[in-house]
Protein backbone atom coordinates (compact mmCIF):
# COMPACT_ATOMS: atom_id res chain seq x y z
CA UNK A 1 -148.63 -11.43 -29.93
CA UNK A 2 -145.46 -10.23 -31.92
CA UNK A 3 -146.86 -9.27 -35.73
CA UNK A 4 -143.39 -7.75 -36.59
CA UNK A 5 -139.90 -7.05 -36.20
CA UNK A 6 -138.09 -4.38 -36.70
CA UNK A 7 -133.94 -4.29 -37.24
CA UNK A 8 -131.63 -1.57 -36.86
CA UNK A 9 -128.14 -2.72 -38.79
CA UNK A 10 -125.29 -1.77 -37.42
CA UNK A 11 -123.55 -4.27 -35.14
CA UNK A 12 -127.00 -6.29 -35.65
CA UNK A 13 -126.51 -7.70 -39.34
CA UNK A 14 -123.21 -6.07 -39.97
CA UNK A 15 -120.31 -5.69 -37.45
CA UNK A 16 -118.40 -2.76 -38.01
CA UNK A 17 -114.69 -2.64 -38.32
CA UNK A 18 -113.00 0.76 -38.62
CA UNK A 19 -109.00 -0.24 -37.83
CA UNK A 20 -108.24 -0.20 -41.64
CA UNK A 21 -109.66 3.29 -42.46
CA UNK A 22 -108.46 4.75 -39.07
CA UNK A 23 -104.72 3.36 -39.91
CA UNK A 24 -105.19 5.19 -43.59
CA UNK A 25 -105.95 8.20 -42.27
CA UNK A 26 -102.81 8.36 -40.12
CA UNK A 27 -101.15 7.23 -42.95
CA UNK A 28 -102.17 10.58 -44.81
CA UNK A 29 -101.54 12.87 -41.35
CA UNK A 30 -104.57 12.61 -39.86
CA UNK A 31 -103.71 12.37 -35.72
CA UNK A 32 -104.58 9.20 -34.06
CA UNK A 33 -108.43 8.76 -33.37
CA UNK A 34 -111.02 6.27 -32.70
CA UNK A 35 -113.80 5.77 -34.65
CA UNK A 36 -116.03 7.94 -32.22
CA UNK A 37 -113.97 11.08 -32.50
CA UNK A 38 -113.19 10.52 -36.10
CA UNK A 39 -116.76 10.72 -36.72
CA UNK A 40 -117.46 13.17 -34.43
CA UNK A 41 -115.08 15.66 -36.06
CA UNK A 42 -116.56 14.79 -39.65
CA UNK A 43 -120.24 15.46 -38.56
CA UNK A 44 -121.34 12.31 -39.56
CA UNK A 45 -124.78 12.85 -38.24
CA UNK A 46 -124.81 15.63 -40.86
CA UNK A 47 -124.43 12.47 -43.42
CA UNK A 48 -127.10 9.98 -41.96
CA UNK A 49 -129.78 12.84 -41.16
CA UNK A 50 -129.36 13.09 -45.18
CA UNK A 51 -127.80 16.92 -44.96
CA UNK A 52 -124.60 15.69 -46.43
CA UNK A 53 -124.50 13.36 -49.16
CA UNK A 54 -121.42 10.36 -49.07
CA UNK A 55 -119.13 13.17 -51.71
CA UNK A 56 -119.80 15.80 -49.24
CA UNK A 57 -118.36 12.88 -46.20
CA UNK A 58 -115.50 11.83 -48.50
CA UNK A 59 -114.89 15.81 -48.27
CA UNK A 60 -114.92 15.98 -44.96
CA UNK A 61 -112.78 12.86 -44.16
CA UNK A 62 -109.95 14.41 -46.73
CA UNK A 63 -109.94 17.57 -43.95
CA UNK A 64 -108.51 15.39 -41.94
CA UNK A 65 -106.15 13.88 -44.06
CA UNK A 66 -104.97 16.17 -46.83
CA UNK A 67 -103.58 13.68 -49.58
CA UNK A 68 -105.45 10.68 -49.64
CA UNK A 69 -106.57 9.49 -52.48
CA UNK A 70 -110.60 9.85 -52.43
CA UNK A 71 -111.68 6.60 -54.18
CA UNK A 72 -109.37 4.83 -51.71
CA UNK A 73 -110.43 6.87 -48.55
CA UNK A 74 -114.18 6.01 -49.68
CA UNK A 75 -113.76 2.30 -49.97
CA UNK A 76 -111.91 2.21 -46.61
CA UNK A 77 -115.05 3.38 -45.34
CA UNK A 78 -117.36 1.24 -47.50
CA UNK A 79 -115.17 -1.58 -46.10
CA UNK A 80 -115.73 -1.77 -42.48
CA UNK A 81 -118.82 -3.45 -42.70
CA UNK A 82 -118.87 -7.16 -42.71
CA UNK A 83 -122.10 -8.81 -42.57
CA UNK A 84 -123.14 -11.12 -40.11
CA UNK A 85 -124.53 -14.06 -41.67
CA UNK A 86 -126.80 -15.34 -38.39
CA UNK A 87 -128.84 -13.09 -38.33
CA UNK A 88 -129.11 -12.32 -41.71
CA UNK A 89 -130.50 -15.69 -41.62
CA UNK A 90 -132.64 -15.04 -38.54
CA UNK A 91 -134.65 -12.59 -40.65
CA UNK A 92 -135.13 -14.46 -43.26
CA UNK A 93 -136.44 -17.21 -41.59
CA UNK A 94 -139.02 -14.66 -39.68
CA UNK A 95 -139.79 -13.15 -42.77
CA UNK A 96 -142.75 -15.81 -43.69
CA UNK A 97 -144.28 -15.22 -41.11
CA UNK A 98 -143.63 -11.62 -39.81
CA UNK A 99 -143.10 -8.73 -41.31
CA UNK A 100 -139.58 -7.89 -41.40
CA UNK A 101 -138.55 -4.21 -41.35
CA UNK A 102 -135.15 -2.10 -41.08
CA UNK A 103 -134.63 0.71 -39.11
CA UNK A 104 -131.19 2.01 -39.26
CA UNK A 105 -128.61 5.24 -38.44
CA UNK A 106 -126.92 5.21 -41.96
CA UNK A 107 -126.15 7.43 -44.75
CA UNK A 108 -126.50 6.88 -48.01
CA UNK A 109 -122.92 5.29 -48.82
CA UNK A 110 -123.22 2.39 -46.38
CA UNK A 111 -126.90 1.99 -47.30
CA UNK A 112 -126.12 1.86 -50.73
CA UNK A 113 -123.68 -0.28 -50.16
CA UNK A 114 -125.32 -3.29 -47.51
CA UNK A 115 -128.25 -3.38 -50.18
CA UNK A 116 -125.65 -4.05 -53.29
CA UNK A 117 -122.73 -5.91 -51.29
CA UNK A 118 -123.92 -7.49 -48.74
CA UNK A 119 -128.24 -8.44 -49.79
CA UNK A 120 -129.56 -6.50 -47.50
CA UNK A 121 -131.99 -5.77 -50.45
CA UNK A 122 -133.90 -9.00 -50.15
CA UNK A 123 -134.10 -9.03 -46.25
CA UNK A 124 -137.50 -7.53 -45.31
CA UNK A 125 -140.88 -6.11 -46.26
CA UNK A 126 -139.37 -2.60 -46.58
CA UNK A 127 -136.95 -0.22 -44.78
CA UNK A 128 -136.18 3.31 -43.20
CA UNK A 129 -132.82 4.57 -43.15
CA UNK A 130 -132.46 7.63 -40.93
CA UNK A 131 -131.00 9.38 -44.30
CA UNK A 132 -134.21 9.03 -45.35
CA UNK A 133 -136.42 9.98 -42.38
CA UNK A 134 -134.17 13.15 -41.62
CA UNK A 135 -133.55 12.43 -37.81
CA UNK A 136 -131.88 9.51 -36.08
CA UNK A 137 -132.91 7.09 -33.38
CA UNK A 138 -133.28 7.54 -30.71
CA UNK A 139 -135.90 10.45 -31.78
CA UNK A 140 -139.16 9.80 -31.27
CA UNK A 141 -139.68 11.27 -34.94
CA UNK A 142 -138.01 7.94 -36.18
CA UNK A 143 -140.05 5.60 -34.45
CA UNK A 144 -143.54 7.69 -35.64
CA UNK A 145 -142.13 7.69 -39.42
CA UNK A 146 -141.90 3.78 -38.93
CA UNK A 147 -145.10 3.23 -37.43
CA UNK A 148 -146.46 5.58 -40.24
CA UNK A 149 -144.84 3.70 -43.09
CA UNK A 150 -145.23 -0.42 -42.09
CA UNK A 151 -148.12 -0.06 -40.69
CA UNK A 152 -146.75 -1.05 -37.01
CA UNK A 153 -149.10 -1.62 -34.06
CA UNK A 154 -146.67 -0.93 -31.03
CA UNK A 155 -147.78 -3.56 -28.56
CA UNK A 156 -147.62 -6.18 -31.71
CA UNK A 157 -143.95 -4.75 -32.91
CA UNK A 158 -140.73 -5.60 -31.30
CA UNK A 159 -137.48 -3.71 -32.36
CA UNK A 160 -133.90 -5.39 -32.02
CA UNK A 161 -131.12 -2.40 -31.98
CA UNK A 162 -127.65 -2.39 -30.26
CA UNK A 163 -128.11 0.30 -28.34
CA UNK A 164 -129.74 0.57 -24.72
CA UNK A 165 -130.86 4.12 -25.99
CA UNK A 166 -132.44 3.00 -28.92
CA UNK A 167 -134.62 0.36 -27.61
CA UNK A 168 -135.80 2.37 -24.65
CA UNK A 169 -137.00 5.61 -26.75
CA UNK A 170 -139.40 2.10 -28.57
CA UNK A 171 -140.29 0.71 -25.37
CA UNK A 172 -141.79 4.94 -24.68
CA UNK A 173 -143.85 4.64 -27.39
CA UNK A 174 -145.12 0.86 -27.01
CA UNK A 175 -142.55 -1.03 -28.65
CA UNK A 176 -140.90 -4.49 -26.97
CA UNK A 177 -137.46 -4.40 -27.25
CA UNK A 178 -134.09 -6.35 -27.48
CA UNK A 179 -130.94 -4.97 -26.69
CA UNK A 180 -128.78 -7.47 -29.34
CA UNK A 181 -125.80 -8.91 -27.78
CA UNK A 182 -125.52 -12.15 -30.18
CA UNK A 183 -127.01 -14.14 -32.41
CA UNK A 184 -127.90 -16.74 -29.28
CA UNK A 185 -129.25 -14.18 -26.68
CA UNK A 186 -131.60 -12.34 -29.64
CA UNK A 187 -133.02 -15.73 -30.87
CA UNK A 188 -133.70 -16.54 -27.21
CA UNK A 189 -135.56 -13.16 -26.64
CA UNK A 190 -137.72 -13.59 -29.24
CA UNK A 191 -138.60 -17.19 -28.64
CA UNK A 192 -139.41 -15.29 -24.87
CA UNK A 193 -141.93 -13.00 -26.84
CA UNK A 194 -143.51 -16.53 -29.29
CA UNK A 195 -141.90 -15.37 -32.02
CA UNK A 196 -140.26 -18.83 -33.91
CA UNK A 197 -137.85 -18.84 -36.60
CA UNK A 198 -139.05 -21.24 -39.36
């Protein structure tokens, strides 16, 4: 029996929509990237491991584009997120009954920012953001920190995350898992495990 669920929240409450920022920083001679290499070359996991705070990103980003403005650069970033209102529903509808946890790859500029924007502040019983823990899923380290802090029993605790990587290193220590696709498949996956939205 399923006693709680944990989210990650990238491309699971929020989708994530870099074209803007990626356009601004050619716009201030950065070369053409995707979001992968942009963040690649910015050492974003420096940021959501919590070794570089969201100034020391906003520095980073203006390496690659000498110019632009700072406060713009930083809401271009702020601004690909756009929440995704289904399942922001979903989990409050399992929250009743449940407990409701986050589990996320973020730094502290997007965290900040789902919590104030977007509500992710009311959706759960409490939440770990890999800024936080110091690692990022999928380490094991992650997963034990979560257990650690909600009180999870693995075999009662199933985690919903985007990535096949993610769920598997939960499914190694116990976990079910979901890989999320949409709103439709996740619902049906839980309903699979007996867990009902009221």
């Amino acid at each position: 029996m399923i006693r709680d669920i944990v989210f990650d929240i990238g491309w699971v409450f929020v989708g994530i929509y870099p074209e803007p920022l990626l356009e601004f920083l050619v716009s201030h001679g950065a070369p053409r990237m995707d979001l992968h290499t942009a963040v690649e070359r910015v050492g974003l996991i420096d940021h959501e491991t919590g070794r570089l705070d969201g100034a020391g990103l906003i520095e980073r980003f203006i390496t690659l584009a000498p110019g632009a403005p700072r406060d713009v650069l930083r809401q271009h970033w702020l601004d690909m997120l756009t929440p995704r209102e289904d399942m922001l529903q979903l989990a409050r509808r399992l929250m009743p009954q449940h407990g409701v946890y986050l589990l996320s790859n973020i730094g502290d500029l997007h965290w900040e920012h789902v919590l104030s924007r977007h509500g992710l502040d009311g959706i759960g019983h409490g939440a770990l953001p890999s800024f936080h823990a110091g690692v990022m899923k999928p380490d094991p380290q992650i997963y034990a920190q979560a257990e650690a802090k909600f009180d999870l029993v693995p075999r009662a605790t199933v985690f919903i995350d985007d990535r096949e990587e993610n769920i598997e290193a939960a499914r190694a220590r116990g976990w079910h898992g979901i890989v999320h696709r949409s709103f439709h498949d996740t619902r049906e996956a839980l309903l699979r495990l007996g867990v009902e939205a009221a």
